[in-house]
Protein backbone atom coordinates (compact mmCIF):
# COMPACT_ATOMS: atom_id res chain seq x y z
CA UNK A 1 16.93 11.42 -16.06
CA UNK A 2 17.33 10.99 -12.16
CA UNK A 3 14.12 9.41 -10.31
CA UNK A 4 14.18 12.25 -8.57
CA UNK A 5 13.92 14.87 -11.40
CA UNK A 6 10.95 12.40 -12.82
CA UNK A 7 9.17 12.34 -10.02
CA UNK A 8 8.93 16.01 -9.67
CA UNK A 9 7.88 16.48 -12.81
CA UNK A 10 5.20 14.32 -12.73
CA UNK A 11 3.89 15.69 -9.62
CA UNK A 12 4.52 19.63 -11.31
CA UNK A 13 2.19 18.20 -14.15
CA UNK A 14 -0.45 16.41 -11.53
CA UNK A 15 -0.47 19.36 -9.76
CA UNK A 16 -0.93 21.58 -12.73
CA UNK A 17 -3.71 19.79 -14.17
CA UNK A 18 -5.50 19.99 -10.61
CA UNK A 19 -4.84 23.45 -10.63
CA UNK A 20 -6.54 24.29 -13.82
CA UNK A 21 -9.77 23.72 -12.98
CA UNK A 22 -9.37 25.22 -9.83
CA UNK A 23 -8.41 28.14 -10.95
CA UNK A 24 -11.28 28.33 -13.60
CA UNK A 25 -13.82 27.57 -10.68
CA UNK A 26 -11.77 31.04 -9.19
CA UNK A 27 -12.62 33.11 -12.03
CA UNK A 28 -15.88 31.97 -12.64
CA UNK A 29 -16.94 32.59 -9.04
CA UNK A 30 -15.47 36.17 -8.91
CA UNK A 31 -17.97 36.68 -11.97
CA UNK A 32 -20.61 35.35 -9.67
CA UNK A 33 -19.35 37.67 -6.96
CA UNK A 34 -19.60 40.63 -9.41
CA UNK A 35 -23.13 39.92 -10.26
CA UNK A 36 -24.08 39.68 -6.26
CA UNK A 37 -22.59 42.90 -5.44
CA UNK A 38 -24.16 44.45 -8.74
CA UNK A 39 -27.72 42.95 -7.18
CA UNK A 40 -27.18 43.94 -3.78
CA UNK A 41 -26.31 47.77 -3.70
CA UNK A 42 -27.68 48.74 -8.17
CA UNK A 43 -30.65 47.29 -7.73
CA UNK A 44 -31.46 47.54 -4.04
CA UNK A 45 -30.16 51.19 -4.75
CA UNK A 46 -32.69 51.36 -7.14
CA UNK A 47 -35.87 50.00 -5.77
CA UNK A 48 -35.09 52.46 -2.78
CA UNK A 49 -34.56 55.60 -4.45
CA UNK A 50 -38.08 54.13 -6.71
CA UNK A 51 -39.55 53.95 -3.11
CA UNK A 52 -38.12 57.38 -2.21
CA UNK A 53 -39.72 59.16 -5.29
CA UNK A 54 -43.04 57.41 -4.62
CA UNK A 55 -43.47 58.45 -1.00
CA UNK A 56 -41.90 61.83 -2.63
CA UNK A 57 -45.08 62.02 -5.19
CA UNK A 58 -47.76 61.09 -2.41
CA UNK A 59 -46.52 63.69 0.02
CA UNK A 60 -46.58 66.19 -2.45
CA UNK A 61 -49.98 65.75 -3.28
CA UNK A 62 -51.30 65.93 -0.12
CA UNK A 63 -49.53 68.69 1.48
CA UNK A 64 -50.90 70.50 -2.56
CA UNK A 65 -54.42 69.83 -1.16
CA UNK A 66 -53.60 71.20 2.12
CA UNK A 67 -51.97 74.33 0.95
CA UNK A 68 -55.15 75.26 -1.31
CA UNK A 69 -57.51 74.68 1.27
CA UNK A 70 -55.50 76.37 3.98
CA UNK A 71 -52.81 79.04 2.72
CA UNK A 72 -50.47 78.10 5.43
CA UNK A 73 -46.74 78.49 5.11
CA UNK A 74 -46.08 75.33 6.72
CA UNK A 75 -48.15 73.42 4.10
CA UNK A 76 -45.98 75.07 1.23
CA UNK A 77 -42.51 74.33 3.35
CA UNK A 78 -44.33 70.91 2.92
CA UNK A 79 -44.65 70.95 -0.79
CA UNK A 80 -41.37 71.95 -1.32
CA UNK A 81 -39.69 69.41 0.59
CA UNK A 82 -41.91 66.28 -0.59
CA UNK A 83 -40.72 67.84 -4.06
CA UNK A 84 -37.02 67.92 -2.85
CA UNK A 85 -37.31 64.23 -1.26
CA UNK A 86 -39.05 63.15 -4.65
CA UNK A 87 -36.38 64.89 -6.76
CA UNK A 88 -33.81 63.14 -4.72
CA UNK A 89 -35.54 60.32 -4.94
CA UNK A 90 -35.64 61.13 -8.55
CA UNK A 91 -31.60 61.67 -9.51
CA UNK A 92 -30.81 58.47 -7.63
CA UNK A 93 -32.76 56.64 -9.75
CA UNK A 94 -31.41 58.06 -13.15
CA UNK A 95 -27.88 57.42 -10.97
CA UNK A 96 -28.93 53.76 -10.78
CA UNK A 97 -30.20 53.48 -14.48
CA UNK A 98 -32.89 51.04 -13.82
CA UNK A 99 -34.28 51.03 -17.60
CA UNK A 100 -34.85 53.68 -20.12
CA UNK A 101 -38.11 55.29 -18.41
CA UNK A 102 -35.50 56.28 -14.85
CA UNK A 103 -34.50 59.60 -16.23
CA UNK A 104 -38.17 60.83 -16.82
CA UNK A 105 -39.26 61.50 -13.12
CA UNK A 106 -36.59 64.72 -13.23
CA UNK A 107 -38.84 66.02 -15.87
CA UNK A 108 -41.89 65.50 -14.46
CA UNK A 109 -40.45 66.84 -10.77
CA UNK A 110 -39.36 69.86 -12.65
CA UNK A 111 -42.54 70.55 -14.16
CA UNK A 112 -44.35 70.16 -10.69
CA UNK A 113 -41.84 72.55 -9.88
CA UNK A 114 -42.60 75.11 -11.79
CA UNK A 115 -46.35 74.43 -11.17
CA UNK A 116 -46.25 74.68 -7.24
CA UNK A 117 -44.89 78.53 -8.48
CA UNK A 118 -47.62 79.10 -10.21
CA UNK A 119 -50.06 77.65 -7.86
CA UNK A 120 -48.52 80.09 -4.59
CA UNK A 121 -48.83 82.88 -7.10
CA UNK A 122 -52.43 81.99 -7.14
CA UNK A 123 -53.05 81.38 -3.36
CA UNK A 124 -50.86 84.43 -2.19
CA UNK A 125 -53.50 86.10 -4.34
CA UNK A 126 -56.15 84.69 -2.54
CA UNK A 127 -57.46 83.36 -5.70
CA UNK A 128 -59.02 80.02 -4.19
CA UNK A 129 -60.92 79.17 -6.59
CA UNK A 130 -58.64 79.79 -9.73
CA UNK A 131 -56.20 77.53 -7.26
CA UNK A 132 -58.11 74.97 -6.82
CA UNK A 133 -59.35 74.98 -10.81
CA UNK A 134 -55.43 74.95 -11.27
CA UNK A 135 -54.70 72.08 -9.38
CA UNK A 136 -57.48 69.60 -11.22
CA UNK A 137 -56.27 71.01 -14.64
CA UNK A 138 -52.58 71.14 -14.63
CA UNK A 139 -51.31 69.90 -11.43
CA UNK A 140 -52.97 66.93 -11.07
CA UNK A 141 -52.91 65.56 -14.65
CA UNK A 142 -49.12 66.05 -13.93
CA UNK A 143 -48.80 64.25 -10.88
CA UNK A 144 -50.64 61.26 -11.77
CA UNK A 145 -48.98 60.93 -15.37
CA UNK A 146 -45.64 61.44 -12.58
CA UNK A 147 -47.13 58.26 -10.52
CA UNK A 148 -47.95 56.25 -13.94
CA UNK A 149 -44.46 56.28 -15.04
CA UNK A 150 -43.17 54.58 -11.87
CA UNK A 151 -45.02 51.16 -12.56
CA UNK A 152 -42.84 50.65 -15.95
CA UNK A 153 -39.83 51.93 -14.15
CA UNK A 154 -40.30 48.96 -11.20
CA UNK A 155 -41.12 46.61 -13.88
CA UNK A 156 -37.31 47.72 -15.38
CA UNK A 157 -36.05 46.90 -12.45
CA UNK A 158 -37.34 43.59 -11.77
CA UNK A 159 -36.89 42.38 -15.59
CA UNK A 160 -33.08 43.36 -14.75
CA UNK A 161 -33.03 41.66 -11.47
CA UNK A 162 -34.59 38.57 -13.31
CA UNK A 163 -32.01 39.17 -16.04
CA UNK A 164 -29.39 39.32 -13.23
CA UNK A 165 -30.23 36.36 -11.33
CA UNK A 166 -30.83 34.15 -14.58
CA UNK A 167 -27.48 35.15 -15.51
CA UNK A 168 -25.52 34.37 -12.33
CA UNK A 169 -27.71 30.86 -12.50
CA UNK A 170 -26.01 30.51 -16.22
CA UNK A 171 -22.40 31.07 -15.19
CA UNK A 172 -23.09 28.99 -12.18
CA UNK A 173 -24.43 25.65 -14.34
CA UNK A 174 -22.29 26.51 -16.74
CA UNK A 175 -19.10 26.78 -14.21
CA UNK A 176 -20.24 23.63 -12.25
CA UNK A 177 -20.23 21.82 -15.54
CA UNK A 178 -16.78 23.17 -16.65
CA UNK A 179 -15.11 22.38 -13.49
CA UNK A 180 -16.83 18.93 -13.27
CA UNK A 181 -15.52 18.17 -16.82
CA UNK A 182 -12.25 19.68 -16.40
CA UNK A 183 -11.98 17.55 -12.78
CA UNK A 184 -12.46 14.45 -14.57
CA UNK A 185 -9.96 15.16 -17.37
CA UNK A 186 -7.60 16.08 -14.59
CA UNK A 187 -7.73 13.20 -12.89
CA UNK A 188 -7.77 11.10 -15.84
CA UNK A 189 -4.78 13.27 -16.94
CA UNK A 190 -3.01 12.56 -13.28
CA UNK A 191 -4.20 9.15 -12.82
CA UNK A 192 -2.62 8.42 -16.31
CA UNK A 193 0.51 10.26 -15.41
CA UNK A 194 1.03 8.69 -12.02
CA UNK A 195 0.42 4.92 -13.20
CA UNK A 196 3.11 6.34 -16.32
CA UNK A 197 5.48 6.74 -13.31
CA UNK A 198 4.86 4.06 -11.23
CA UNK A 199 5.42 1.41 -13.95
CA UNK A 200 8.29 3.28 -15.19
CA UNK A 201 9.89 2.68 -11.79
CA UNK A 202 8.39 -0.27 -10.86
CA UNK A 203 8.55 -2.63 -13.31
CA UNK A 204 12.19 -2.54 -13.38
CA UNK A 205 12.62 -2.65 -9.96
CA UNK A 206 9.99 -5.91 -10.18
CA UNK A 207 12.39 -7.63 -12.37
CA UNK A 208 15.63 -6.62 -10.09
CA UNK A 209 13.32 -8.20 -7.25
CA UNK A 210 13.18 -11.23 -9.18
CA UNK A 211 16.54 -11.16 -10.63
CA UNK A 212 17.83 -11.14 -7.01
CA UNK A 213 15.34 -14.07 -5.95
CA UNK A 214 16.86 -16.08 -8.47
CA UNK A 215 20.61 -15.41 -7.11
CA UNK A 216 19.51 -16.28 -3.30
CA UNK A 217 18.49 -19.75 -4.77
CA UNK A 218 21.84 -20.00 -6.29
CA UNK A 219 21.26 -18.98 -9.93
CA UNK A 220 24.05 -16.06 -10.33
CA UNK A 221 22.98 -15.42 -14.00
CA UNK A 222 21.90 -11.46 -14.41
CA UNK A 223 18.85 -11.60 -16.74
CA UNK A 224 19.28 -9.83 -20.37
CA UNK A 225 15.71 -7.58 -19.64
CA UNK A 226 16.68 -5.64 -16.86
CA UNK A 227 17.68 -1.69 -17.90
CA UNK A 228 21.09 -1.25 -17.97
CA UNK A 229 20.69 1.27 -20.17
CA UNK A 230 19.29 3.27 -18.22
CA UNK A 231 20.93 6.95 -17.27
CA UNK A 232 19.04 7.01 -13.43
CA UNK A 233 19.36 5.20 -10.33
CA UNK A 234 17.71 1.95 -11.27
CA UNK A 235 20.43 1.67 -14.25
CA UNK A 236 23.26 2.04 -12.02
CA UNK A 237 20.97 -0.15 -9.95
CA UNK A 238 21.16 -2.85 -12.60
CA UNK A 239 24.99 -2.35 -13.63
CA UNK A 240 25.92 -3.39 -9.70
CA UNK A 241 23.64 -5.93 -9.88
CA UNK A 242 24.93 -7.35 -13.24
CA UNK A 243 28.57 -7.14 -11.66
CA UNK A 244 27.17 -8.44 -8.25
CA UNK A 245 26.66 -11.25 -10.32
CA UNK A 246 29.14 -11.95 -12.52
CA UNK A 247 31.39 -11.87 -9.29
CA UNK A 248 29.48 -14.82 -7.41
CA UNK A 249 29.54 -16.69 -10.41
CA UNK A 250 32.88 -16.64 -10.67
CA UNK A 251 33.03 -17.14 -6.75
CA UNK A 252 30.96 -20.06 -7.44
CA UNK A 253 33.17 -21.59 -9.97
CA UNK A 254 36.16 -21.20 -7.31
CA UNK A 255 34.21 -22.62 -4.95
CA UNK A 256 33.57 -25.85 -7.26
CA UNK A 257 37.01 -26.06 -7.49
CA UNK A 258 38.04 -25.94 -4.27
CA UNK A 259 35.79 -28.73 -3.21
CA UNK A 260 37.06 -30.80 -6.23
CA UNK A 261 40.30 -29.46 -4.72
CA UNK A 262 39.26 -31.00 -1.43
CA UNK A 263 37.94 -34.17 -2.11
CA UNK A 264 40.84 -35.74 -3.33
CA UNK A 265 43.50 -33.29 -1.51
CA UNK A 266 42.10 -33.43 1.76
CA UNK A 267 40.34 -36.76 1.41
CA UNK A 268 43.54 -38.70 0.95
CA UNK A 269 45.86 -37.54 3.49
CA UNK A 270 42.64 -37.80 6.00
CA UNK A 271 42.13 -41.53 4.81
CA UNK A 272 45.62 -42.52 4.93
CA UNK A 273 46.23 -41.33 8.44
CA UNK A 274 42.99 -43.41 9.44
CA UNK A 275 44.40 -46.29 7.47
CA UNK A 276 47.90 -45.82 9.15
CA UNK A 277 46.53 -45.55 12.98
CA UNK A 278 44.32 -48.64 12.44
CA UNK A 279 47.47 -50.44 10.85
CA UNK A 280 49.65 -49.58 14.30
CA UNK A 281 46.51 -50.85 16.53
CA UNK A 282 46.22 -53.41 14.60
CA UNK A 283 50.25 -54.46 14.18
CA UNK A 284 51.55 -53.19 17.74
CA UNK A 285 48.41 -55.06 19.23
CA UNK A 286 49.61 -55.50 23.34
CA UNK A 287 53.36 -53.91 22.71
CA UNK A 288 51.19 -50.91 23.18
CA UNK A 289 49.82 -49.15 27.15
CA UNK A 290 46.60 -47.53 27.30
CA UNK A 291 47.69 -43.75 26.58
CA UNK A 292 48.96 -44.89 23.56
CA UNK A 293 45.86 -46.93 22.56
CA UNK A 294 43.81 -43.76 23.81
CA UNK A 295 45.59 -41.64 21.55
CA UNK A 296 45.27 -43.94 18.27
CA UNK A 297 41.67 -43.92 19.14
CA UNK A 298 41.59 -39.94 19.40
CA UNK A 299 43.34 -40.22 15.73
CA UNK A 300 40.90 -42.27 14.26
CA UNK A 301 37.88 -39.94 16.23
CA UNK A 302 39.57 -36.54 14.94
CA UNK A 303 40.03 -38.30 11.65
CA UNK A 304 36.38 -39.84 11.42
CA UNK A 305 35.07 -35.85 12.36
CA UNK A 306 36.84 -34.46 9.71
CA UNK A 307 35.99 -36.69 7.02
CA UNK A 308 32.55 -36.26 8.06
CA UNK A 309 32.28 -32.67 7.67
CA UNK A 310 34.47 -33.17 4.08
CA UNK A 311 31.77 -35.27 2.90
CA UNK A 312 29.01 -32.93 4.02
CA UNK A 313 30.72 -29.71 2.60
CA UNK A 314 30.94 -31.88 -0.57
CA UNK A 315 27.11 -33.25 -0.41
CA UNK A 316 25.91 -29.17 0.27
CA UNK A 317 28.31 -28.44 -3.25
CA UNK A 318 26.90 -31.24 -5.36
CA UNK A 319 23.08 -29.82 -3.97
CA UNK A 320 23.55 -27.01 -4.81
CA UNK A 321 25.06 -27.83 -8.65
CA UNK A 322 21.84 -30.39 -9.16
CA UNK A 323 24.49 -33.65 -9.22
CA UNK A 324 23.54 -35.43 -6.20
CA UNK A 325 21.73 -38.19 -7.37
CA UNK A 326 17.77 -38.91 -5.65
CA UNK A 327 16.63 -41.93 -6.55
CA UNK A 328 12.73 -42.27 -6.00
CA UNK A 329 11.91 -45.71 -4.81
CA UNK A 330 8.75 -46.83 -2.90
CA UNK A 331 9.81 -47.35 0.99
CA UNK A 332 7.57 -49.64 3.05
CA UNK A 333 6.74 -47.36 6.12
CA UNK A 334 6.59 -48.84 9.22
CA UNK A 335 9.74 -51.35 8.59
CA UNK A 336 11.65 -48.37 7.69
CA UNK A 337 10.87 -46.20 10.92
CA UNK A 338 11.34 -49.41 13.15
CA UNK A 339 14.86 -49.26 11.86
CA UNK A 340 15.29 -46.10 12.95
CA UNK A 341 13.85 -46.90 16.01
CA UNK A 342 16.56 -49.78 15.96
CA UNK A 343 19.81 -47.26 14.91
CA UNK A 344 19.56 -44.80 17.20
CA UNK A 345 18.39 -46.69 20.75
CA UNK A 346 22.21 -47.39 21.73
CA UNK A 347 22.71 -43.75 21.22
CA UNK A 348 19.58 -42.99 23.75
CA UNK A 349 20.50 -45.69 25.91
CA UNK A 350 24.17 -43.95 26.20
CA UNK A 351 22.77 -40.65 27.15
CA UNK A 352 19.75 -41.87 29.16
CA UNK A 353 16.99 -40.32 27.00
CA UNK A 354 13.81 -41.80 26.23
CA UNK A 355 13.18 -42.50 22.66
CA UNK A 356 10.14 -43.33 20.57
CA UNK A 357 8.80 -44.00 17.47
CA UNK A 358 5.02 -43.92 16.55
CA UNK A 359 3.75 -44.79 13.11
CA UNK A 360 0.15 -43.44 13.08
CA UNK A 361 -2.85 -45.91 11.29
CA UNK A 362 -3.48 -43.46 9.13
CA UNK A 363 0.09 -43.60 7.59
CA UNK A 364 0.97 -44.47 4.06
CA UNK A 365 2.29 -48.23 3.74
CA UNK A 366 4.56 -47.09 1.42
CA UNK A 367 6.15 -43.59 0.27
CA UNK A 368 8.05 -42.40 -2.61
CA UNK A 369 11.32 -41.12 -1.20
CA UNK A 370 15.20 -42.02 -2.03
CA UNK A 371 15.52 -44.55 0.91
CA UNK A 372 19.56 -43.71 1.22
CA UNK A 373 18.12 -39.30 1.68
CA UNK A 374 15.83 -40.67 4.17
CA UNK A 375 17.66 -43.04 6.55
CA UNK A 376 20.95 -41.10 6.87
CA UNK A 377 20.68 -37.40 5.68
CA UNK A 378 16.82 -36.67 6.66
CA UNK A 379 16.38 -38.23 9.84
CA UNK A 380 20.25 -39.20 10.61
CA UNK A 381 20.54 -35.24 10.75
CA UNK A 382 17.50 -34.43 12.64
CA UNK A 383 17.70 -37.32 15.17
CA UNK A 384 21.16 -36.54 16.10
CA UNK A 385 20.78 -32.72 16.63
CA UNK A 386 18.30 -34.22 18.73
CA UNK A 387 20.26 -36.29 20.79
CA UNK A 388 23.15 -33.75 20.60
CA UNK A 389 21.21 -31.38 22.35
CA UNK A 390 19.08 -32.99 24.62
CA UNK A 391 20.28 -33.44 28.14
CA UNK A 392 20.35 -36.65 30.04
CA UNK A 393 16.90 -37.45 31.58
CA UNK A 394 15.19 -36.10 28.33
CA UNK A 395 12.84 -37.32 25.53
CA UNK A 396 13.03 -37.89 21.93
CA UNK A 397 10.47 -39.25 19.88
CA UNK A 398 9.41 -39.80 15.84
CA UNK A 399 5.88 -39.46 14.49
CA UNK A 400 4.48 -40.63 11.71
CA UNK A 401 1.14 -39.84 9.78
CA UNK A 402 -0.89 -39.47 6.94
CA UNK A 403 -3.19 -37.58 5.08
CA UNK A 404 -7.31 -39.02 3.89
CA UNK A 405 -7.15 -36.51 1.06
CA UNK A 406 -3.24 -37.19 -0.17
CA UNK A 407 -3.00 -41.15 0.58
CA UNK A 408 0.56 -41.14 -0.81
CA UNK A 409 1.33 -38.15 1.47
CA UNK A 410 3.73 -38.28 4.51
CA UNK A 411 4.02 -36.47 7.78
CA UNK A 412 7.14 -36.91 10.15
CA UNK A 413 7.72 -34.93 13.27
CA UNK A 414 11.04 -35.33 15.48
CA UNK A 415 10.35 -34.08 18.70
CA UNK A 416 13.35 -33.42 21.53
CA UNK A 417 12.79 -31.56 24.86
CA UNK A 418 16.06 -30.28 24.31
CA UNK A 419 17.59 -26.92 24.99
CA UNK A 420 15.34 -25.33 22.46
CA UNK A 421 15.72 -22.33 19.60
CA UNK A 422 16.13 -18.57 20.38
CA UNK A 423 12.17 -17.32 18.32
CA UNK A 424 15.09 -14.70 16.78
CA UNK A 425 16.81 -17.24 15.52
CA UNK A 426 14.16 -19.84 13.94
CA UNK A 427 14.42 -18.01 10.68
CA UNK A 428 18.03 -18.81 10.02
CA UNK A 429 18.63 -22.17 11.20
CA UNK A 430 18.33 -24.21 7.78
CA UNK A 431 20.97 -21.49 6.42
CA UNK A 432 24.49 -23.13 5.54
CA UNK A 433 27.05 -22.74 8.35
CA UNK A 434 24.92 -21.38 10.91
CA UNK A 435 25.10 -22.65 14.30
CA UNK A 436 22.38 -21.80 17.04
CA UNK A 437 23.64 -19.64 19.49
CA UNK A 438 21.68 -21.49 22.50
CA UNK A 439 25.12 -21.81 24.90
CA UNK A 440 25.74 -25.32 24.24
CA UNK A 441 29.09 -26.38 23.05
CA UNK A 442 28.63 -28.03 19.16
CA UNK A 443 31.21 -29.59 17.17
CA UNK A 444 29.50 -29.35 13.53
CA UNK A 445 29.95 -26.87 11.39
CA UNK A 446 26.22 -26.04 11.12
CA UNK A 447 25.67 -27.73 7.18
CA UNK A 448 23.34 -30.38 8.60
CA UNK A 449 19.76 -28.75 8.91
CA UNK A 450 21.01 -27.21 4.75
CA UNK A 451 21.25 -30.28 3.93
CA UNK A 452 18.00 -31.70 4.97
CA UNK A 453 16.23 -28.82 3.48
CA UNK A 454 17.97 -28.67 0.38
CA UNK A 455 17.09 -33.03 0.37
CA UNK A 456 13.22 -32.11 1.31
CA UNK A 457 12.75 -30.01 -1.38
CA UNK A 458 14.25 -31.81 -3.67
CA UNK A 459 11.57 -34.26 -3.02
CA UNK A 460 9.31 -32.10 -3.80
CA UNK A 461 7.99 -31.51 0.18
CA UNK A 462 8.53 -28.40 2.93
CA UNK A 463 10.13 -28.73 6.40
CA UNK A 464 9.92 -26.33 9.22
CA UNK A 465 10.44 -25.78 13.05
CA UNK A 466 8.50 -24.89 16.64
CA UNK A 467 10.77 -23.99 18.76
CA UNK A 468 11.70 -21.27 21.93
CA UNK A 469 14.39 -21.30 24.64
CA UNK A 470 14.39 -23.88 27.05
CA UNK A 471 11.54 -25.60 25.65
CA UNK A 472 12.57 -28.12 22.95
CA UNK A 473 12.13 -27.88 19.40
CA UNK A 474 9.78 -29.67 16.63
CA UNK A 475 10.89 -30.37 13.39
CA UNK A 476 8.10 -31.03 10.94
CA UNK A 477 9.22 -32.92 7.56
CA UNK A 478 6.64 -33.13 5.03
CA UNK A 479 6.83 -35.45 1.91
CA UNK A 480 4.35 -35.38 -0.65
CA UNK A 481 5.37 -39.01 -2.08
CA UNK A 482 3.25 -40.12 -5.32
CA UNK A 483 -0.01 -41.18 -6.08
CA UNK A 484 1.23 -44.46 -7.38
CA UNK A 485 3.14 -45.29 -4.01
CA UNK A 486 0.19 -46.56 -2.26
CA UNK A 487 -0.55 -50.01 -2.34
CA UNK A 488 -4.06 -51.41 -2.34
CA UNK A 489 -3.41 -53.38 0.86
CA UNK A 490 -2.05 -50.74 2.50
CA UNK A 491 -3.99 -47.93 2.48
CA UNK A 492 -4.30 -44.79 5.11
CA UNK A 493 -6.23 -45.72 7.74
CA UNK A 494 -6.53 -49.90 7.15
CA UNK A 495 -3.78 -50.79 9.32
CA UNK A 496 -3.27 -50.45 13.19
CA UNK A 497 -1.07 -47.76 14.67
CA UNK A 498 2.64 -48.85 15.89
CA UNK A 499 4.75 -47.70 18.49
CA UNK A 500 8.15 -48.48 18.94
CA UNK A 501 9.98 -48.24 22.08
């Protein structure tokens, strides 16, 4: 399945189980919504119509003990229409059904109805005092068993806007405790799915990382765990990278070859024509003038170059396959930088550059290093970038020091005021065949600073470099030595500092 089809599925199924609970939390709020509206216009329908009938009753009752007192035909306009706003009063309520008891007030409005008949018969007939005997009989018994019925009929009403509100506060718990639950499954759910996903990509893509690590340090072996099995992009992935490898390997065994190849093919020739220039010099003596002499010595010069960058191609080649030999000795310290101090002065004296070497007190007296590593491919290779690139007038100079915690520890810097390193270009200078691009003229082939890292680490230590444009460079090599190197007598920080030159 493509990464692309599995990631949108798992973020169809993260997205549906959000979604669910969402949309429950929908339909349990438009219940809630249902209930409001059912509160706000039933019930406040309700207690208004309630209020209507009431006013309705008390109208009635006085504009009943008007009329008998005072026949007028206002008072029974006013009977009639506190009967009619009571009656109205009266259907809106049974409309509403608030309870069982909100259809009786339109029975006991009719009866008043048919009363107040009776009762005008009565007045028209000027009959006052059967009137008024009519009203405390019949009317008013009826009016207040009317008024006696409307306390049950509020109660109905607020028992159902109890009921109401009790039940909206049910759905609500019971909605916030849904969702709540059906959240955390959700995310549980998603969480689960996306961490499904993310290993699933990955992990494999971890092990590629790896797998590629391995082949920038040289090891061109594709690893038996990675998934080339798979049907998506990180299978083909894989595949390339299996065939990736399988083709440096095999450019890696040519390469072998051809510096086999080159050692004794190129070698040879190169030593013989070295041989056979000295031989003339050497047999032609005074027969020959000074062009000739001057080109015999370009021979030998052009011949010395190239076996020089032979024997580095073939020291980078037997690095890289783990032959070249390192043989841990311990090296006395100070005698072995006062040698260096010693080798390269005629080469600072030639290009008028200062040159010094400091061996700090807190140096080891002795370190664990291969002394051949150290004298000519360590600091032969830094020292004579150094000199290569620093101009006349300049400075060079060597420190030593130590460490209180590591005793058997060693710090060198080599320190030129040179024409300094490009900051772009600091990353790449201990890669094979690169060559700073700082516009000086070099004739090496840029295998030098390889070779002192690939020597470095083999001793187990780190090197590094400070360096900008015009403003020299500092190359920091640090050895880590052994414990066992340091001599009793000679401890960091006994001895006095030295300084040669």
């Amino acid at each position: 399945m493509p990464i692309r089809t599995r990631l949108l599925l798992a973020f169809g199924a993260v997205t549906l189980l959000l979604g669910a609970p969402l949309a429950y939390g929908v339909h349990r709020l438009a219940e809630l919504r249902e209930i409001a509206v059912m509160l706000r216009t039933t019930q406040s329908e309700a207690l208004a119509a309630l209020g209507d009938l009431r006013t309705g009753l008390i109208e009635y009752d006085r504009q009943v003990r008007s009329y008998v007192i005072a026949p007028d035909p206002l008072f029974r306009a006013g009977m009639r229409d506190a009967l009619e706003h009571g009656r109205d009063g009266a259907r809106r309520l049974a409309v509403a059904g608030s309870g069982t008891e909100s259809s009786r007030p339109v029975r006991w409005l009719d009866s008043l109805a048919a009363l107040t008949v009776r009762l005008e018969g009565l007045v028209e007939a000027r009959r006052t005092t059967a009137a008024t005997e009519f009203v405390r009989t019949t009317v008013r018994p009826v009016l207040t068993e009317a008024r006696a019925t409307l306390d049950p009929i509020a109660n109905d009403i607020s028992r159902s806007s109890t009921h109401a509100a009790a039940e909206a506060q049910r759905i609500s718990d019971s909605a916030s405790r849904t969702a709540l639950i059906a959240t955390l499954v959700a995310v549980l759910l998603g969480g689960a799915v996306a961490v499904w996903t993310t290993v699933a990509l990955t992990r494999p893509v971890s092990r590629l990382r790896t797998s590629m690590g391995a082949v920038a340090r040289g090891v061109f072996v594709a690893p038996a765990d990675l998934p080339y099995q798979r049907k998506d992009e990180i299978g083909e992935l894989s595949r390339s990278f299996r065939a990736m490898s399988e083709q440096l390997a095999e450019l890696e065994r040519i390469r072998g070859e051809f510096l086999n190849m080159m050692s004794h093919d190129i070698k040879a020739p190169l030593n013989t024509i070295g041989g056979c220039a000295e031989l003339i010099e050497e047999e032609a003596g005074e027969k020959l003038d000074r062009p000739q002499h001057t080109q015999l010595g370009m021979i030998r010069e052009h011949v010395r170059l190239l076996t020089e960058r032979v024997d580095r191609m073939l020291e980078v080649g037997r690095l890289e396959a783990g032959s070249f030999p390192i043989q841990l000795e311990p090296v006395p310290v100070v005698p072995t930088f006062g040698w260096v101090r010693s080798a390269f002065e005629p080469q600072a004296r030639r290009k008028g550059i200062a040159f010094t070497v400091t061996v700090d007190h807190n140096a080891p007296a002795f370190v664990e290093v291969d002394p051949q590593c150290l004298h000519n491919e360590i600091l032969g290779n830094l020292l004579s970038n150094a000199f290569k690139f620093t101009p006349q007038g300049g400075a060079v100079s060597v420190k030593v020091w130590g460490e209180r915690e590591r005793p058997s520890a060693l710090h060198v810097a080599v320190i030129d005021s040179g024409v300094g390193i490009p900051e772009d270009e600091l990353p790449f200078v201990f890669g094979k065949y690169y060559r700073v691009r700082n516009g000086e003229r070099s004739d090496g082939v840029g295998l030098g600073l390889a070779i002192v890292r690939q020597l470095v680490e083999a001793h187990g230590g780190t090197v590094d470099v400070e360096s900008r444009r015009g403003g020299g460079s500092i190359f920091h090599v640090f050895l880590p030595g052994k414990q066992s190197a340091t001599r009793e007598n000679g401890r960091p920080g006994e001895g006095p500092s030295h300084r040669f030159g």
